[in-house]
N, C-alpha and C. Protein backbone atom coordinates (compact mmCIF):
# COMPACT_ATOMS: atom_id res chain seq x y z
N UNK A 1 -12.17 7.62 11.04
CA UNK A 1 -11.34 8.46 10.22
C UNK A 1 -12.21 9.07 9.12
N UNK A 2 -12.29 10.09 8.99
CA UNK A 2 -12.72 11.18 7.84
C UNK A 2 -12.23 10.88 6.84
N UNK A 3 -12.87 11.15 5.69
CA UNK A 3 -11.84 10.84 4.05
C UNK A 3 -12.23 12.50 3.45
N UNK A 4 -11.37 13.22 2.88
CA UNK A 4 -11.20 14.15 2.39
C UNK A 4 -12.11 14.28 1.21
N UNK A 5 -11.05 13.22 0.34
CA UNK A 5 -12.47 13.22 -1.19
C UNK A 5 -13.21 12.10 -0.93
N UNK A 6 -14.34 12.69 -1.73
CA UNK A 6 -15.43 12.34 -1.59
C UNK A 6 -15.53 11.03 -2.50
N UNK A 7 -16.10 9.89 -1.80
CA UNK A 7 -16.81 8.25 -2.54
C UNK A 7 -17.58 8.68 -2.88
N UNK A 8 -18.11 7.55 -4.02
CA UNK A 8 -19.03 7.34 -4.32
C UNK A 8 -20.15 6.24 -3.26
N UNK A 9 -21.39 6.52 -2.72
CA UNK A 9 -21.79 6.14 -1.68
C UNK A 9 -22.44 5.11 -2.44
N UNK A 10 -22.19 3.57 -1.81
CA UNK A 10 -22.78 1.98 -2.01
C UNK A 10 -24.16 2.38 -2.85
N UNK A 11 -25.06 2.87 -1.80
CA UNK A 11 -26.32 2.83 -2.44
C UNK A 11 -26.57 3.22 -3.70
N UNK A 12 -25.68 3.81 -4.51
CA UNK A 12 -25.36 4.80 -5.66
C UNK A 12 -24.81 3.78 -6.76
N UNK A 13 -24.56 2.40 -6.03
CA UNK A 13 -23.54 1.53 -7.49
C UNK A 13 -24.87 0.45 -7.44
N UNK A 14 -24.84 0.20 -8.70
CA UNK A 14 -26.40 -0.62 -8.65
C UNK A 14 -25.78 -2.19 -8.86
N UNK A 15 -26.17 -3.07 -7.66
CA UNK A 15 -25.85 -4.37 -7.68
C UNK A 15 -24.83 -5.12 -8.96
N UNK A 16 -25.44 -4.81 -10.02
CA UNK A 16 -24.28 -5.72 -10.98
C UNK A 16 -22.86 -5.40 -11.13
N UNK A 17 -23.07 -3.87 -11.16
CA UNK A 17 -22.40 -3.49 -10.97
C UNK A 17 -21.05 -3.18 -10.29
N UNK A 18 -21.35 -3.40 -8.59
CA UNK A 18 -20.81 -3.85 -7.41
C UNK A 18 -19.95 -4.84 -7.79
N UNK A 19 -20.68 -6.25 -8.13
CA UNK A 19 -20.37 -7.34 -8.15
C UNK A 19 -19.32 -6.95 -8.80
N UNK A 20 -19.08 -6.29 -10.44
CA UNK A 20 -17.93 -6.85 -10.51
C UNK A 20 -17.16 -6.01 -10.73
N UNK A 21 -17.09 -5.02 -10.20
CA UNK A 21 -16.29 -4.37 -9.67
C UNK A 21 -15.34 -5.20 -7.83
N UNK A 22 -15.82 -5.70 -7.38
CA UNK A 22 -15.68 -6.69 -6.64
C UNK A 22 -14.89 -7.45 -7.41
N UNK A 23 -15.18 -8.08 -8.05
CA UNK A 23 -14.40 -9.42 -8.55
C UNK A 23 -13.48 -8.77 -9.62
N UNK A 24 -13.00 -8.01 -9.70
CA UNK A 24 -12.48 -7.74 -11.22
C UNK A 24 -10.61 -7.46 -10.52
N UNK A 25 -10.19 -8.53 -10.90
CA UNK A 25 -8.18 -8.37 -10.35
C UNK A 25 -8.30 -8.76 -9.23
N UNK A 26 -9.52 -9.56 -8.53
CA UNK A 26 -9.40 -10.00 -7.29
C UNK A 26 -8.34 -10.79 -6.35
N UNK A 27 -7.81 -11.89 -7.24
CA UNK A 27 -6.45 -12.24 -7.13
C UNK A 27 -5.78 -11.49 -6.45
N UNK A 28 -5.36 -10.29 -7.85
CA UNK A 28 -4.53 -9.34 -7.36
C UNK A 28 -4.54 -8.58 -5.75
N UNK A 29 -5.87 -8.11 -5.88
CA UNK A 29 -6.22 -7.67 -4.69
C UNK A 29 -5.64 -8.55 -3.12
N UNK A 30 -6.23 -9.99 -3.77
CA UNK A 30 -5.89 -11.04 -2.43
C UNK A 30 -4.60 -11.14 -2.26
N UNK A 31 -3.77 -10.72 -3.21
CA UNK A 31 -2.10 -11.00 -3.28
C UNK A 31 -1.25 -9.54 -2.71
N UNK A 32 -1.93 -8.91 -2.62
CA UNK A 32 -1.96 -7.42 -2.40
C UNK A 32 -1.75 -7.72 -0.53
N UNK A 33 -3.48 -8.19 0.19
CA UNK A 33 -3.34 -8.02 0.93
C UNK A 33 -3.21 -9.44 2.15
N UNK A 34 -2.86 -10.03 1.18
CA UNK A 34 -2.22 -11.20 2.18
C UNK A 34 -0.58 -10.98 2.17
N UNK A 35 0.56 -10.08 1.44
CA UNK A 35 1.10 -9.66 1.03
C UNK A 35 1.14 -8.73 2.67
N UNK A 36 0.26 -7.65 2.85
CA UNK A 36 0.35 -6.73 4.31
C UNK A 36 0.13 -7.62 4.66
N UNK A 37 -0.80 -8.76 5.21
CA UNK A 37 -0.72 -9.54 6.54
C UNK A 37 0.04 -10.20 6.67
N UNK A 38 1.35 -10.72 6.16
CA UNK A 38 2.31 -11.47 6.81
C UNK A 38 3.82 -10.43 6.20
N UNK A 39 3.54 -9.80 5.88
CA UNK A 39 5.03 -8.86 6.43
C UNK A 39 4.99 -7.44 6.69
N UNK A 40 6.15 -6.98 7.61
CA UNK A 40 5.54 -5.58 8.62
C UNK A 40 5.76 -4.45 7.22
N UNK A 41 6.33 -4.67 6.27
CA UNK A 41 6.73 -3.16 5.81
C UNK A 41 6.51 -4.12 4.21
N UNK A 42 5.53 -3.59 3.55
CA UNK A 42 5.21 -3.93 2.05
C UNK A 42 5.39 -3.08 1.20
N UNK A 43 5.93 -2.87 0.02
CA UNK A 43 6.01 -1.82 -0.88
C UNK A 43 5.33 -2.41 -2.35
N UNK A 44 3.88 -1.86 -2.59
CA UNK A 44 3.61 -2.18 -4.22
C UNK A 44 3.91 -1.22 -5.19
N UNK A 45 4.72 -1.52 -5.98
CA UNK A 45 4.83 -0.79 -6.97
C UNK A 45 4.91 -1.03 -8.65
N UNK A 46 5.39 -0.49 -9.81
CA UNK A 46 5.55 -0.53 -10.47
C UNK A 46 7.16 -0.82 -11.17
N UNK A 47 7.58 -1.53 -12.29
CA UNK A 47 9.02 -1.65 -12.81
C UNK A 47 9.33 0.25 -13.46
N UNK A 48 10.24 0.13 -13.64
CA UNK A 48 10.62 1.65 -14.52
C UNK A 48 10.14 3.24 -13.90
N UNK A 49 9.69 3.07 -12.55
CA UNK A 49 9.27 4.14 -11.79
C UNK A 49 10.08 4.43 -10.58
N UNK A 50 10.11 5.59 -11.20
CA UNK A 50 11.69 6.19 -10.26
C UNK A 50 11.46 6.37 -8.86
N UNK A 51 9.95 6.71 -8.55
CA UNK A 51 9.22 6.72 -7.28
C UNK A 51 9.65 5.84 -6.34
N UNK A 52 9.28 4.52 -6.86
CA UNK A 52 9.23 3.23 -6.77
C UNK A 52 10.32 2.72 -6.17
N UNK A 53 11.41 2.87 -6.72
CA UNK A 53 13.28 3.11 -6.71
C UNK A 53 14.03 3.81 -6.08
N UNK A 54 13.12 5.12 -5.80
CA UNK A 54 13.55 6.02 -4.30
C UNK A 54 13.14 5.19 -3.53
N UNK A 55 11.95 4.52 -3.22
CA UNK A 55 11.20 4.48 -2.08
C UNK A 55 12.42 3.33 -1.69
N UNK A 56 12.41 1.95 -2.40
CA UNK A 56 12.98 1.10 -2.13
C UNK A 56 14.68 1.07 -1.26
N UNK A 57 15.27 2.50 -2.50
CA UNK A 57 16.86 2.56 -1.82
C UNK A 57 16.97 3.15 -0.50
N UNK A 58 15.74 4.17 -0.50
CA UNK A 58 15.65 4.88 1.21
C UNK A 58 15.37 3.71 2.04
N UNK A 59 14.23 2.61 2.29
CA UNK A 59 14.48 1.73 3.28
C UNK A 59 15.73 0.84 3.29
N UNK A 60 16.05 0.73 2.01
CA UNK A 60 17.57 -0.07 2.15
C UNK A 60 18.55 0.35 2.62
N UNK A 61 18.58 1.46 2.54
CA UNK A 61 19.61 2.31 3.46
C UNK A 61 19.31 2.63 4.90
N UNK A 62 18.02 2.52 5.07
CA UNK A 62 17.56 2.86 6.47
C UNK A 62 17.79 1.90 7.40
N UNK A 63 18.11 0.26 6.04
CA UNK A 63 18.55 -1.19 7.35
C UNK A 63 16.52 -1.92 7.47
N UNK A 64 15.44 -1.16 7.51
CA UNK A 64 14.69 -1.63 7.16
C UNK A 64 13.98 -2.51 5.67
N UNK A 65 13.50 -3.55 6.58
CA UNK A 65 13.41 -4.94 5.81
C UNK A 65 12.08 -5.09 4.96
N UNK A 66 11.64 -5.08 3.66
CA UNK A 66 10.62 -5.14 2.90
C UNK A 66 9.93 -5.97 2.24
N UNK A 67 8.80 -6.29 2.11
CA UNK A 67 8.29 -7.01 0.78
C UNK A 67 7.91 -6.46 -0.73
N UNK A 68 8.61 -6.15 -1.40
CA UNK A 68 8.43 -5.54 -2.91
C UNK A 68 6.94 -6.63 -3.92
N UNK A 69 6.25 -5.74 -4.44
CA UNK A 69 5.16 -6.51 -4.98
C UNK A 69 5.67 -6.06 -6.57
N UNK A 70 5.84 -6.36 -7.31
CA UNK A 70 5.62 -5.26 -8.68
C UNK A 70 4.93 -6.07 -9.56
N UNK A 71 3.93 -4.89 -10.20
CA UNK A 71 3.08 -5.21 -11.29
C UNK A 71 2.98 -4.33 -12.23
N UNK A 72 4.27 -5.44 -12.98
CA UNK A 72 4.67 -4.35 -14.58
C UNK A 72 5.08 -3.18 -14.78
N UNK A 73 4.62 -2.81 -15.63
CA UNK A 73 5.34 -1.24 -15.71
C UNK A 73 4.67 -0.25 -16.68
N UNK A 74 5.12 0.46 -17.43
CA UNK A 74 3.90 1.56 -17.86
C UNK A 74 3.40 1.33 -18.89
N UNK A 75 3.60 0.21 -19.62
CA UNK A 75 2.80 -0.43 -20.49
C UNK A 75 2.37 -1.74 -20.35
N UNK A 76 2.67 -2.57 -19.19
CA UNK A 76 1.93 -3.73 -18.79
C UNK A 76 1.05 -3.52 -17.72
N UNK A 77 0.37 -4.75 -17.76
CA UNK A 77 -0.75 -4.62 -16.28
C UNK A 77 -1.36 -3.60 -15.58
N UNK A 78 -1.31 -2.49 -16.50
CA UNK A 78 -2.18 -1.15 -15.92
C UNK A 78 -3.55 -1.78 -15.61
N UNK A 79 -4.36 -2.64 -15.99
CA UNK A 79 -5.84 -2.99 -15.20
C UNK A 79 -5.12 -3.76 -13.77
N UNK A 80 -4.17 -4.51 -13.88
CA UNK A 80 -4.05 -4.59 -12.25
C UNK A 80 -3.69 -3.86 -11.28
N UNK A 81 -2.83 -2.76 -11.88
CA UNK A 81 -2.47 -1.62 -10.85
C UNK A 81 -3.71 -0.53 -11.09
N UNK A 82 -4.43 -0.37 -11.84
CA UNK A 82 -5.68 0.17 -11.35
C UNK A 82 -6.76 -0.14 -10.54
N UNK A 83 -6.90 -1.25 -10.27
CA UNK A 83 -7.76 -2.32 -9.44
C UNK A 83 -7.01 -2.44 -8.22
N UNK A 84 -5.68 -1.84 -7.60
CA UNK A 84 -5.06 -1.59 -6.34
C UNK A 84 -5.39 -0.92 -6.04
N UNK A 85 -4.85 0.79 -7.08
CA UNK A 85 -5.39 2.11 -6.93
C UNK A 85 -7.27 2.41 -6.25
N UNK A 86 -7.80 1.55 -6.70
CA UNK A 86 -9.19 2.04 -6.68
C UNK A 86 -9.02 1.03 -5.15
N UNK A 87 -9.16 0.09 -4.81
CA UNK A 87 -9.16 -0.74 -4.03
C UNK A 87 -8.18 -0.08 -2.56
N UNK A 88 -7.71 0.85 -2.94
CA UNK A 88 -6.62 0.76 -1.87
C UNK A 88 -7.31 2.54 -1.83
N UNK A 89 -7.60 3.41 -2.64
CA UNK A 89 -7.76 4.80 -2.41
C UNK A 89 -6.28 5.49 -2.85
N UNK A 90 -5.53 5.13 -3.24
CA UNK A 90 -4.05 6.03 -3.15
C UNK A 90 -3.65 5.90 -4.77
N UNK A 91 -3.80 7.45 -5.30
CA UNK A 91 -3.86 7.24 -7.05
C UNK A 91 -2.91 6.97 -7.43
N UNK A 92 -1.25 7.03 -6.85
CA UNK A 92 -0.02 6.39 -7.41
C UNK A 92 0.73 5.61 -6.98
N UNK A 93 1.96 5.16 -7.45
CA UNK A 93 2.71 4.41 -7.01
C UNK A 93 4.36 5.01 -6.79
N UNK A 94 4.94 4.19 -5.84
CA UNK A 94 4.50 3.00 -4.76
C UNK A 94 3.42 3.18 -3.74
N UNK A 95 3.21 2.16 -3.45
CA UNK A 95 1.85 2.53 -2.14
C UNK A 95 3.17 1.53 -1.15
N UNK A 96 3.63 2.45 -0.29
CA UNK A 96 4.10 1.64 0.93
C UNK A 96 2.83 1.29 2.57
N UNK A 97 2.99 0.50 2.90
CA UNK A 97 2.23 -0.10 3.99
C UNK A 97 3.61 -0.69 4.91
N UNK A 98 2.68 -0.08 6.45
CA UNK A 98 3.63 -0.70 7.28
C UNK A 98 2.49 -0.85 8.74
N UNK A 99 2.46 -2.38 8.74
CA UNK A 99 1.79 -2.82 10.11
C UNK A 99 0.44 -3.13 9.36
N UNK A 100 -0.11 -2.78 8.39
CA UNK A 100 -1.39 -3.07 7.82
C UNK A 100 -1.70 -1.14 7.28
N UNK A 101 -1.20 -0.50 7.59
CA UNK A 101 -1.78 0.98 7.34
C UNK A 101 -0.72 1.38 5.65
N UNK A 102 -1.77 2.17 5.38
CA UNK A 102 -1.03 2.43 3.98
C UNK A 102 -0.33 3.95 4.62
N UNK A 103 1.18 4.29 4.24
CA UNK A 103 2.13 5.15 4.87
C UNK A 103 1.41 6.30 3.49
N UNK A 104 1.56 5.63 2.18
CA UNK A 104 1.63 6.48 1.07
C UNK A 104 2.71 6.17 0.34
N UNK A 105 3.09 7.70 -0.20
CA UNK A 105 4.08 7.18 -1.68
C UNK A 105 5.43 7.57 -0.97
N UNK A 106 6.41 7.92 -1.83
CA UNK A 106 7.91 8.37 -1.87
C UNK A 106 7.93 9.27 -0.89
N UNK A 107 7.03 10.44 -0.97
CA UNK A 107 7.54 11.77 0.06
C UNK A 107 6.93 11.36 1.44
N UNK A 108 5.80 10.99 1.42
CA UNK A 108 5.46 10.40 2.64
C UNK A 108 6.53 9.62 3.65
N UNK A 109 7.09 8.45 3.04
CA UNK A 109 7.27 7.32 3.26
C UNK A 109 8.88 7.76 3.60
N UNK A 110 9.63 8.29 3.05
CA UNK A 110 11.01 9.30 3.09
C UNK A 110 10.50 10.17 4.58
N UNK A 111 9.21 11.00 4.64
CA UNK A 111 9.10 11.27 6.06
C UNK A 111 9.03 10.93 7.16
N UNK A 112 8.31 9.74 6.86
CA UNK A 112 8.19 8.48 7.94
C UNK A 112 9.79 7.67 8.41
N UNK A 113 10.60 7.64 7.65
CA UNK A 113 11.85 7.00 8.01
C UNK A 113 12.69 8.22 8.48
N UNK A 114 12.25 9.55 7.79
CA UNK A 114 13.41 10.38 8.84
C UNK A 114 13.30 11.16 9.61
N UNK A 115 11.91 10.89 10.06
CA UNK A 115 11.18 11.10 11.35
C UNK A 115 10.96 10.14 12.30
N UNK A 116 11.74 8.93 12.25
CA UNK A 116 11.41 7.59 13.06
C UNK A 116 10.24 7.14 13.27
N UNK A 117 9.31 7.47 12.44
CA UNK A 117 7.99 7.19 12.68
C UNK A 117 7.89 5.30 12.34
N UNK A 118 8.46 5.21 11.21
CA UNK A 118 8.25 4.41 10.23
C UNK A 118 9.01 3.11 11.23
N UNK A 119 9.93 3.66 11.67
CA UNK A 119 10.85 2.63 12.76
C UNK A 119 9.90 2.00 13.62
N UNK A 120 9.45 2.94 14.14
CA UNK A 120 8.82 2.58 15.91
C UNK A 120 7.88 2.11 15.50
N UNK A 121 7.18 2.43 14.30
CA UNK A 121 5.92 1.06 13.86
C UNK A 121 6.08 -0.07 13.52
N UNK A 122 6.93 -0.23 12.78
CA UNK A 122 7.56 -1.58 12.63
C UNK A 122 7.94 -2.18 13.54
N UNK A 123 8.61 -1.27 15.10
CA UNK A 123 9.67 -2.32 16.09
C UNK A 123 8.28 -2.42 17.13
N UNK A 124 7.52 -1.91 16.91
CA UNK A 124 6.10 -1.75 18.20
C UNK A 124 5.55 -2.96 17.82
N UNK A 125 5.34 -3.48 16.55
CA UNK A 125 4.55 -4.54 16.33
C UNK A 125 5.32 -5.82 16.56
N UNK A 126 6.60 -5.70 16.57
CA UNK A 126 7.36 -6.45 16.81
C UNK A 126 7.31 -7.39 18.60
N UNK A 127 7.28 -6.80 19.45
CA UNK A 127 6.70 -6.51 20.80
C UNK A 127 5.72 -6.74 21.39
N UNK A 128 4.11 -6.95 20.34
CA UNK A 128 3.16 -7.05 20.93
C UNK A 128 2.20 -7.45 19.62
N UNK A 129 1.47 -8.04 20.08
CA UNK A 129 0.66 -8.84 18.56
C UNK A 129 -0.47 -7.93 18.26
N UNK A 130 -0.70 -5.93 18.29
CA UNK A 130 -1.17 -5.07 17.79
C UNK A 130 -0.85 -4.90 16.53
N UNK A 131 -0.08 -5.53 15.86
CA UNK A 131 -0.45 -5.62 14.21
C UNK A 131 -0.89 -4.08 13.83
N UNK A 132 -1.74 -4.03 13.01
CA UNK A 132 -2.24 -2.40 12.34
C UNK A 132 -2.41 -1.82 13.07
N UNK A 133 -2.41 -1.88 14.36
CA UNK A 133 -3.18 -0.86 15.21
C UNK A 133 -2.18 -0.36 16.52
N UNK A 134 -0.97 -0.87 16.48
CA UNK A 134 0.38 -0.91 16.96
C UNK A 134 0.46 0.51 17.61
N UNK A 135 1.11 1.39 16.44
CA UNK A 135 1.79 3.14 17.07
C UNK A 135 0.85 3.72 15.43
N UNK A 136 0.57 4.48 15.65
CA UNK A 136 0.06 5.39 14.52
C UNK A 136 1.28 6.22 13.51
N UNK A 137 1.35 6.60 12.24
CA UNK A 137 2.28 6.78 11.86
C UNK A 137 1.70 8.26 11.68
């Protein structure tokens, strides 16, 4: 897969650097993505974000089943939801994931459910132990 914008390339971050950038909300990170590996449809987001609150009432209405992560809100824990953001590539919130793939935010994720996309990934993995790599969304 191609990435649009452009990284910053490894060789370019000088070892200490790395490191802790690596370690910095790692927790978080591990809670993040042990969080996708044991349930099909994850939503991280933020408290007080309306994004967040669409995203959630559209799968609730859709009958699809979620794991909600939240970390704080627009004046708490911004270093842990920045350490997702950077870690994950996707600059806002919610970041929905389904099967291990990140779907995206609200408009995305609203397309994916009313385009059945979002369905047939969830019920494909259901079926066969292809996990992330199931149906493409």
């Amino acid at each position: 897969m191609t990435t649009i914008r452009k990284i910053l390339d490894p060789s370019n971050i000088h070892p200490a650097a790395a490191e802790k950038m690596g370690t910095k909300h790692a927790d978080t990170i591990r809670e993040v993505e042990r969080a996708i590996a044991d349930h099909p449809v994850v939503v991280v987001g933020m408290a007080q974000n309306p994004h967040v609150k669409n995203v959630r009432k559209a799968l609730n209405e859709a009958g699809i089943e979620f794991k909600y992560l939240q970390y704080g809100s627009y004046l708490s824990e911004w270093r842990r939801r920045l350490a997702i953001k950077i870690w994950s590539g996707w600059p806002t919130f919610p970041q929905v994931y389904v099967r291990g793939v990140l779907v995206g935010g609200e408009d995305l994720t609203k397309a994916a459910i009313a385009d059945g996309t979002l369905r047939s990934r969830v019920s494909a993995g259901d079926s066969s132990a292809g996990g992330a790599n199931a149906v493409p969304v």
